[in-house]
N, C-alpha and C. Protein backbone atom coordinates (compact mmCIF):
# COMPACT_ATOMS: atom_id res chain seq x y z
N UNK A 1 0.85 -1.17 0.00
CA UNK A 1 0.00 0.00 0.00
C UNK A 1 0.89 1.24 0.00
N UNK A 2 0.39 2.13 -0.86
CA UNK A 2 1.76 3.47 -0.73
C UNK A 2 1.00 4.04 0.19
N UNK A 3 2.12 5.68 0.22
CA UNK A 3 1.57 6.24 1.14
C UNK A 3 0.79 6.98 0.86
N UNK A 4 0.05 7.61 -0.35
CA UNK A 4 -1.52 8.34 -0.76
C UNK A 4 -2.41 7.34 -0.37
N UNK A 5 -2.56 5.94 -0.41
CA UNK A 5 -3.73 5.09 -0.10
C UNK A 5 -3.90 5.37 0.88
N UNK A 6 -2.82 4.79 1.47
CA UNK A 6 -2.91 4.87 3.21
C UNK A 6 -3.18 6.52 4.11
N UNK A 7 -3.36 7.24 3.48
CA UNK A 7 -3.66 8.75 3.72
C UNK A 7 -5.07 8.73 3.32
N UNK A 8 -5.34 8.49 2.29
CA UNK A 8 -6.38 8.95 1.56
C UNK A 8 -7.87 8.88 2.56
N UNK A 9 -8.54 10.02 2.71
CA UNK A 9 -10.03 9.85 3.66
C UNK A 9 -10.99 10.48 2.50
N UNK A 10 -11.91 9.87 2.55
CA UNK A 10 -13.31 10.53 2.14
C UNK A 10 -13.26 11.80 2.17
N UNK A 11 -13.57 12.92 1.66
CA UNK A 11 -13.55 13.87 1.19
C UNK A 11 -14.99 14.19 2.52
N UNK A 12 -14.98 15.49 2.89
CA UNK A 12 -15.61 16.02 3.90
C UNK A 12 -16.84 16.04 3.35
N UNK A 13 -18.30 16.01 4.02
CA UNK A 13 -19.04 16.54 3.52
C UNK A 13 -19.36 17.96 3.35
N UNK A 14 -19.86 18.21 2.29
CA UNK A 14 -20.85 19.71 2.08
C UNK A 14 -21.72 20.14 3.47
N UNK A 15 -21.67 21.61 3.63
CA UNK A 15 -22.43 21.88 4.80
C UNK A 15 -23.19 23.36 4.46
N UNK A 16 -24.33 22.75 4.52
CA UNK A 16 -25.55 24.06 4.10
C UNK A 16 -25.78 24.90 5.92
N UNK A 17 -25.50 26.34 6.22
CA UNK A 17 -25.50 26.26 7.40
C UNK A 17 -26.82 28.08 7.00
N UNK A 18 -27.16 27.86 8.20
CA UNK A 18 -28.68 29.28 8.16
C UNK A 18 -28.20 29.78 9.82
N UNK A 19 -27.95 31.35 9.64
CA UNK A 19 -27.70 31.91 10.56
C UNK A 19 -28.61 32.91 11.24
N UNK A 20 -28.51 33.07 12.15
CA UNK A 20 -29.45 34.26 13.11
C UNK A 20 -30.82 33.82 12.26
N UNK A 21 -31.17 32.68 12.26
CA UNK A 21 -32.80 32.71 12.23
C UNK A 21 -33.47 33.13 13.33
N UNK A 22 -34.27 34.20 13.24
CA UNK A 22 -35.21 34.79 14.38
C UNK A 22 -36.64 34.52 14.34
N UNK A 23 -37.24 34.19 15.20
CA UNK A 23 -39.07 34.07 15.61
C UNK A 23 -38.94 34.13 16.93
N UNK A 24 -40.02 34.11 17.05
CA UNK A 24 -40.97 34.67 18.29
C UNK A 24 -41.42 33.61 18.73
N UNK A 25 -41.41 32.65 19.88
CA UNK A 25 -42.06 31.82 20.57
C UNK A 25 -42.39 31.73 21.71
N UNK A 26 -43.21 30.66 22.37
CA UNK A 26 -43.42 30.68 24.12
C UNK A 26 -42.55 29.71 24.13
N UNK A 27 -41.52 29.71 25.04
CA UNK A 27 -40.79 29.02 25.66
C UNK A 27 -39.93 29.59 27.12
N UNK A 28 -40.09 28.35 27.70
CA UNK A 28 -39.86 28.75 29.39
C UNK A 28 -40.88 28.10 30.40
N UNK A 29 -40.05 27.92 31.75
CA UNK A 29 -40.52 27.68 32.29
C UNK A 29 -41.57 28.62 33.64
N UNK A 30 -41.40 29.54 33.62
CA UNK A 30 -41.79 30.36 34.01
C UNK A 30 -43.26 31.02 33.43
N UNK A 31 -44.64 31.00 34.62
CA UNK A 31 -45.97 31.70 34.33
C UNK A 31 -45.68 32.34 32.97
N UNK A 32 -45.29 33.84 33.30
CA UNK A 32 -44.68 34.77 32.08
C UNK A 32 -44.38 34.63 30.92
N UNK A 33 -43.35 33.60 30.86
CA UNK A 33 -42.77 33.03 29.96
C UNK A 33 -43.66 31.72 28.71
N UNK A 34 -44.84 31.71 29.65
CA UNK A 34 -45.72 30.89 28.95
C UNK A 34 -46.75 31.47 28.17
N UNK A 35 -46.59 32.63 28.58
CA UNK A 35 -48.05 34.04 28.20
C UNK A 35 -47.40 34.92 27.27
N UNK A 36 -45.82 35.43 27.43
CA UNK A 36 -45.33 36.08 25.85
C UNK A 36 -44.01 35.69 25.30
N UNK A 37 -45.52 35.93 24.02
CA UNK A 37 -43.76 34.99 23.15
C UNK A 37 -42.35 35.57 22.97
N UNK A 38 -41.30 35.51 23.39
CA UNK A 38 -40.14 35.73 22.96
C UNK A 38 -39.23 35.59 22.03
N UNK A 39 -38.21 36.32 22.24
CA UNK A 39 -37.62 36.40 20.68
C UNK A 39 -36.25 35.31 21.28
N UNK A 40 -36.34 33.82 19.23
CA UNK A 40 -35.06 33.20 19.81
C UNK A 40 -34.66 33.61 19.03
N UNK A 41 -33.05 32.97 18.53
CA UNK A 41 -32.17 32.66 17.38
C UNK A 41 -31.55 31.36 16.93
N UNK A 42 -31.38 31.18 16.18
CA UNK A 42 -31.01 29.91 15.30
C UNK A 42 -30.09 29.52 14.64
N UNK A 43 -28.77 29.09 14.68
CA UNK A 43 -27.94 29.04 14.06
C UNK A 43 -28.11 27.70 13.84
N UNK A 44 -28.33 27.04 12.09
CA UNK A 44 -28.10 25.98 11.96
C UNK A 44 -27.35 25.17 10.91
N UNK A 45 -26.42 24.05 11.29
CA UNK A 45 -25.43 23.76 10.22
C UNK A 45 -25.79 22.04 10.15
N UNK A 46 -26.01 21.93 8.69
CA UNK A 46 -26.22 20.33 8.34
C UNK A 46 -25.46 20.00 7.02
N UNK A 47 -25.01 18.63 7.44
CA UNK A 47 -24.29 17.87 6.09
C UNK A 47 -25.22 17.85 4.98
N UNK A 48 -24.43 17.46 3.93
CA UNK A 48 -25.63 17.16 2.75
C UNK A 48 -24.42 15.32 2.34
N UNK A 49 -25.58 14.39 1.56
CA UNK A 49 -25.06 13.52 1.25
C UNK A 49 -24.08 13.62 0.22
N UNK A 50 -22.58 13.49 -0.49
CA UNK A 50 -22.30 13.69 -1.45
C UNK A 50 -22.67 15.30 -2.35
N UNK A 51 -22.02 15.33 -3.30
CA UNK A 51 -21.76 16.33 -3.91
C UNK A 51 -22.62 16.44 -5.02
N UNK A 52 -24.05 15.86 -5.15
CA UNK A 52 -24.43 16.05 -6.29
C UNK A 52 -25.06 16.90 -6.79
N UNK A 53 -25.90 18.00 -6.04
CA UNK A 53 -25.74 19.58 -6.33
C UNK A 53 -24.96 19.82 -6.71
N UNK A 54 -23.72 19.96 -6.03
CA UNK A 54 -22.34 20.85 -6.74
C UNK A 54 -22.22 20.59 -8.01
N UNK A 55 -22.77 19.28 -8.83
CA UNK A 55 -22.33 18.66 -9.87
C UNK A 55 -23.46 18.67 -10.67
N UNK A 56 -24.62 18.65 -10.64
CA UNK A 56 -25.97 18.54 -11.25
C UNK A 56 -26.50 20.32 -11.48
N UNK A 57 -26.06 20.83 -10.51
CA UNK A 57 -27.00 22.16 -10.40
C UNK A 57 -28.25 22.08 -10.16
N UNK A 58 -28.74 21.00 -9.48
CA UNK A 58 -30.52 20.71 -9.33
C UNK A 58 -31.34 20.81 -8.06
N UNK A 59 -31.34 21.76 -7.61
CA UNK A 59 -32.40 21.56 -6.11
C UNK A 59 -32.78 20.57 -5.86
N UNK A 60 -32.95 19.79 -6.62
CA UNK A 60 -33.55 17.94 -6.52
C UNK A 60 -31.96 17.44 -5.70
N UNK A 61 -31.30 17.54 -6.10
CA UNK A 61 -29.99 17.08 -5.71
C UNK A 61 -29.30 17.58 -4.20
N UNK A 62 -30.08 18.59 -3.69
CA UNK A 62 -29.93 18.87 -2.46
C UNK A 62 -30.66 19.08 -1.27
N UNK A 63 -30.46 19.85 -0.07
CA UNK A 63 -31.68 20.02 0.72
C UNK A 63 -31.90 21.80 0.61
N UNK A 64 -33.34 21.53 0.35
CA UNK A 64 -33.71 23.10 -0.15
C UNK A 64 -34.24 23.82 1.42
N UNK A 65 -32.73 24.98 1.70
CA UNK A 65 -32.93 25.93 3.20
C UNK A 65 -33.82 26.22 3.54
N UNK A 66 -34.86 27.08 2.28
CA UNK A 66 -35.93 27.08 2.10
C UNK A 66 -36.94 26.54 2.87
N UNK A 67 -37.00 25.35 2.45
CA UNK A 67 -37.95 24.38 3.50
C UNK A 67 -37.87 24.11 4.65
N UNK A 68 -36.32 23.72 5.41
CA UNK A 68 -35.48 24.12 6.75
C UNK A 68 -36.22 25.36 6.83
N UNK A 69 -35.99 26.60 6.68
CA UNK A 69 -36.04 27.18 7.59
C UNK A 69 -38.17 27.72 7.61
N UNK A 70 -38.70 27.43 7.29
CA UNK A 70 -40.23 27.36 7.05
C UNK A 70 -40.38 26.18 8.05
N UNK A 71 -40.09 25.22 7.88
CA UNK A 71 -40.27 24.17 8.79
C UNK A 71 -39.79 24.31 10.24
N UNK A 72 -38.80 24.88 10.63
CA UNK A 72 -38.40 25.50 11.82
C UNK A 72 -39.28 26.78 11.98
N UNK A 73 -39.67 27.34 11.62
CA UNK A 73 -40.71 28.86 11.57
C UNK A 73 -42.04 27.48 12.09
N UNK A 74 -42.82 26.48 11.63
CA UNK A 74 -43.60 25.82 11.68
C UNK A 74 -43.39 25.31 13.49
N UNK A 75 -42.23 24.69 13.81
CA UNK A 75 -42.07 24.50 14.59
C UNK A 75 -42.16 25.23 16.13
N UNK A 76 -41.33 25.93 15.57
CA UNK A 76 -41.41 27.27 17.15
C UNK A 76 -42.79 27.57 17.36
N UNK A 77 -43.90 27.83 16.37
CA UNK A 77 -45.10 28.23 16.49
C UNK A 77 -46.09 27.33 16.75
N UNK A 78 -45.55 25.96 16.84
CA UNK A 78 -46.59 24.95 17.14
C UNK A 78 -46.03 24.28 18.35
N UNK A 79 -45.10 24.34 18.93
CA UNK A 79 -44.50 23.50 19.98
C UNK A 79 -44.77 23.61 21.10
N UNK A 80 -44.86 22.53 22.22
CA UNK A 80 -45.11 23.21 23.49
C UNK A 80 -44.27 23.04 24.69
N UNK A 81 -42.78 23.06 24.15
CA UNK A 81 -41.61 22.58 24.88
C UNK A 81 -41.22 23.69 26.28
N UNK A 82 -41.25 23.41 27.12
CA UNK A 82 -40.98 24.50 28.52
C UNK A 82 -39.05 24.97 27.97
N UNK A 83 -38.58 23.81 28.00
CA UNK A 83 -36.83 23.77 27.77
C UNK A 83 -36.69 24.00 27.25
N UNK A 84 -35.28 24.94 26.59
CA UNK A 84 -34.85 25.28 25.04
C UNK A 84 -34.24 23.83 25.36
N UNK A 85 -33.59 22.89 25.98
CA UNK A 85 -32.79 21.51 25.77
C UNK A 85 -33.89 20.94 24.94
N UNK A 86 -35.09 21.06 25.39
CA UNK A 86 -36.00 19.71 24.62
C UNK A 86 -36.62 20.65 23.21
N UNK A 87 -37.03 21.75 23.37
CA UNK A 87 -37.13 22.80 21.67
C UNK A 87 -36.24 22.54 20.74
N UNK A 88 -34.76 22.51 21.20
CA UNK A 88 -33.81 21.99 20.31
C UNK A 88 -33.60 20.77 20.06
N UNK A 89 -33.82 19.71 20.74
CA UNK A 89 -34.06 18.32 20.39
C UNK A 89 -34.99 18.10 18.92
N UNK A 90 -36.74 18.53 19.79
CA UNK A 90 -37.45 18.46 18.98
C UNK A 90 -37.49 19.03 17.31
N UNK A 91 -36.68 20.03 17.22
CA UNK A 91 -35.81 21.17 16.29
C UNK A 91 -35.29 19.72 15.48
N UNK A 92 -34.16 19.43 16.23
CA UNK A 92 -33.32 18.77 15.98
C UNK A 92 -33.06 17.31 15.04
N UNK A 93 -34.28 16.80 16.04
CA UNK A 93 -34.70 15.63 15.12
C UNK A 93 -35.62 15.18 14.14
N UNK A 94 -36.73 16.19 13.98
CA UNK A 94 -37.58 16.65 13.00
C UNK A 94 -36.94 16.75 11.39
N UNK A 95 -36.12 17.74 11.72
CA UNK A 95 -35.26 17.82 10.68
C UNK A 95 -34.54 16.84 10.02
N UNK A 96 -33.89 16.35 11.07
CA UNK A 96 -33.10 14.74 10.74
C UNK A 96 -34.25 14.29 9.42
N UNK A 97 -34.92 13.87 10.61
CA UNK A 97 -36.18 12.76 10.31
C UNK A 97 -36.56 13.36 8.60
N UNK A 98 -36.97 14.52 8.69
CA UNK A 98 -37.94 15.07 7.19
C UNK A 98 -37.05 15.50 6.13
N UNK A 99 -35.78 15.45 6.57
CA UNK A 99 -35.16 16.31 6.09
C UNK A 99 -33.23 14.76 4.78
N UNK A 100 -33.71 13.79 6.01
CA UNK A 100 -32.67 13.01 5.66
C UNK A 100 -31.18 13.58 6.09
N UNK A 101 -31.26 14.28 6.86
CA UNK A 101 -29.59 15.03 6.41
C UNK A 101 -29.09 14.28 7.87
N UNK A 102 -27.64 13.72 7.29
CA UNK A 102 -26.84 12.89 7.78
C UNK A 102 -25.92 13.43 9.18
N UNK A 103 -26.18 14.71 9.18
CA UNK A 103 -26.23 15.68 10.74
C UNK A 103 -25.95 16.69 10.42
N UNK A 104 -26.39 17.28 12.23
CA UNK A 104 -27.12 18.64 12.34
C UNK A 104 -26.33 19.27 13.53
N UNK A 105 -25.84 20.42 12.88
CA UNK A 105 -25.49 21.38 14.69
C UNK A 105 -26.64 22.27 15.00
N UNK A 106 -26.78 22.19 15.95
CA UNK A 106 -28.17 23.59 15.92
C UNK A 106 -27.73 24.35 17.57
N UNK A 107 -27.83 25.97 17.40
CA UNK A 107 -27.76 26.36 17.95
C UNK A 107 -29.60 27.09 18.09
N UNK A 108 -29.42 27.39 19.38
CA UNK A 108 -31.03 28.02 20.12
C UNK A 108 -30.53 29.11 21.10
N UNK A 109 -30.77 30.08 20.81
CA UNK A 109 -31.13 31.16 21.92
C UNK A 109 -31.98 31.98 22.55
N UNK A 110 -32.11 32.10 23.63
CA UNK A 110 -33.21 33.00 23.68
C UNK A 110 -32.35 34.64 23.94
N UNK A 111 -32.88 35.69 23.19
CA UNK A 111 -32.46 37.03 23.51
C UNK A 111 -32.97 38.12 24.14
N UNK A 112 -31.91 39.13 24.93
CA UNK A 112 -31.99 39.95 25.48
C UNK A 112 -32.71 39.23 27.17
N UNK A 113 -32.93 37.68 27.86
CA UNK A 113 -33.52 37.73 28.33
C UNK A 113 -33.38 38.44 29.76
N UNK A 114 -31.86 38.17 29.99
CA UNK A 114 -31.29 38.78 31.62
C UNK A 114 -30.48 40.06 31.00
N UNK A 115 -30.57 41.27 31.99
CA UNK A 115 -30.04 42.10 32.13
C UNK A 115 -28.48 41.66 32.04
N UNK A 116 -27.90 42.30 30.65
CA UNK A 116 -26.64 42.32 30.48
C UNK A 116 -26.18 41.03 29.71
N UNK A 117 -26.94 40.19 29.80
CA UNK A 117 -26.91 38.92 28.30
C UNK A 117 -27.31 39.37 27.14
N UNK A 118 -26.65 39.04 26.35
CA UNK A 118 -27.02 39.18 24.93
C UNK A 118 -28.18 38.51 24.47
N UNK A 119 -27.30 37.21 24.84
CA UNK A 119 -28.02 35.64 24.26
C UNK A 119 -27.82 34.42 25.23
N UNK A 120 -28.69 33.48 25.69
CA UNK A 120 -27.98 32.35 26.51
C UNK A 120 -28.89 31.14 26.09
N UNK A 121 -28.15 30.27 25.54
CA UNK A 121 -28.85 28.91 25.17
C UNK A 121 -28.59 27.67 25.24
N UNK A 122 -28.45 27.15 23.82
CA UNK A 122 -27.62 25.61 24.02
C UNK A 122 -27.22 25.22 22.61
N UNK A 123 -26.29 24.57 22.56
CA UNK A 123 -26.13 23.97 21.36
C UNK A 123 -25.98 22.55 21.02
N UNK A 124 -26.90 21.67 20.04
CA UNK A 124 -26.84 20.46 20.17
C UNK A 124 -26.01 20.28 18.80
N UNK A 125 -25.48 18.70 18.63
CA UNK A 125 -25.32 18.35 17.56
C UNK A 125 -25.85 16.14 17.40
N UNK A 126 -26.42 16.47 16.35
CA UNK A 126 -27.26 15.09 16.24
C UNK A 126 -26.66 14.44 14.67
N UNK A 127 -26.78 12.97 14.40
CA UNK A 127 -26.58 12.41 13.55
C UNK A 127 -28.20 11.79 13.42
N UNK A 128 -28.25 11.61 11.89
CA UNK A 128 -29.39 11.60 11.22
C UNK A 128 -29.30 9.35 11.36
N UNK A 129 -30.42 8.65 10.87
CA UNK A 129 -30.28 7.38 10.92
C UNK A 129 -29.47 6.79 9.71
C-alpha cells in the first residue's frame, strides 16, 4: 500500500449552514414566559449527502434551506416545549427525520432575556439514521 492510499479519507461533507434565524415563541418555564412569546435565534449547520448539487446544479440534488427554515418557523409556532434543551431536540430531530440530512449542529437562543446577556442557550449536535 503506498503512502496516498494509506492517507487517503473521504472527502468532507458539504455543509448548508442558516444563521441568526429569528421568531418569536413561548418558551420557558416560568408563568410569564408561557403568556409572551419571545424572541429566539437559530444558528443551523447540516451535512448534505455527497456532492451532487455541486455537480448537477438541481435543487432535486440537495436540501432546499428554504424548507429548513419554514419548517423551523412551523415549529417554534406549534410546539409546546418548557426547555430550550428539549425545543432543540425536537428542532433537531424533526429535521433529521424530514429532512434526511446525515447531521445537524443547531444552535437556540433566547435574547436579550437577563439584564446584560445578549443571548444564553444551548447547542446540540445530532446524527441523522
Amino acid at each position: 500500500m503506498s503512502t496516498t492510499e494509506a492517507t487517503a479519507q473521504p472527502p468532507s461533507p458539504d455543509t448548508i449552514f442558516i444563521r441568526e434565524l429569528r421568531h418569536q415563541t413561548l418558551v420557558g418555564v416560568y408563568p410569564w414566559e408561557r403568556e409572551v412569546k419571545q424572541a429566539v435565534e437559530l444558528d443551523i449547520d447540516f451535512d448534505l449527502r455527497g456532492r451532487h448539487a455541486a455537480d448537477s446544479h438541481e435543487l432535486a440534488d440537495t436540501i432546499d434551506y428554504s424548507k429548513v427554515v419554514a419548517r423551523v418557523r412551523e415549529i417554534l409556532d406549534d410546539h409546546d416545549a418548557q426547555l430550550l434543551e428539549a425545543l432543540a431536540e425536537l428542532i433537531a430531530t424533526t429535521l433529521l427525520r424530514e429532512f434526511g440530512m446525515p447531521r445537524l449542529r443547531l444552535s437556540l437562543a433566547k435574547l436579550n432575556l437577563m439584564p446584560g446577556v445578549k443571548k444564553l442557550g444551548i447547542t446540540i449536535e445530532r446524527r441523522g439514521a
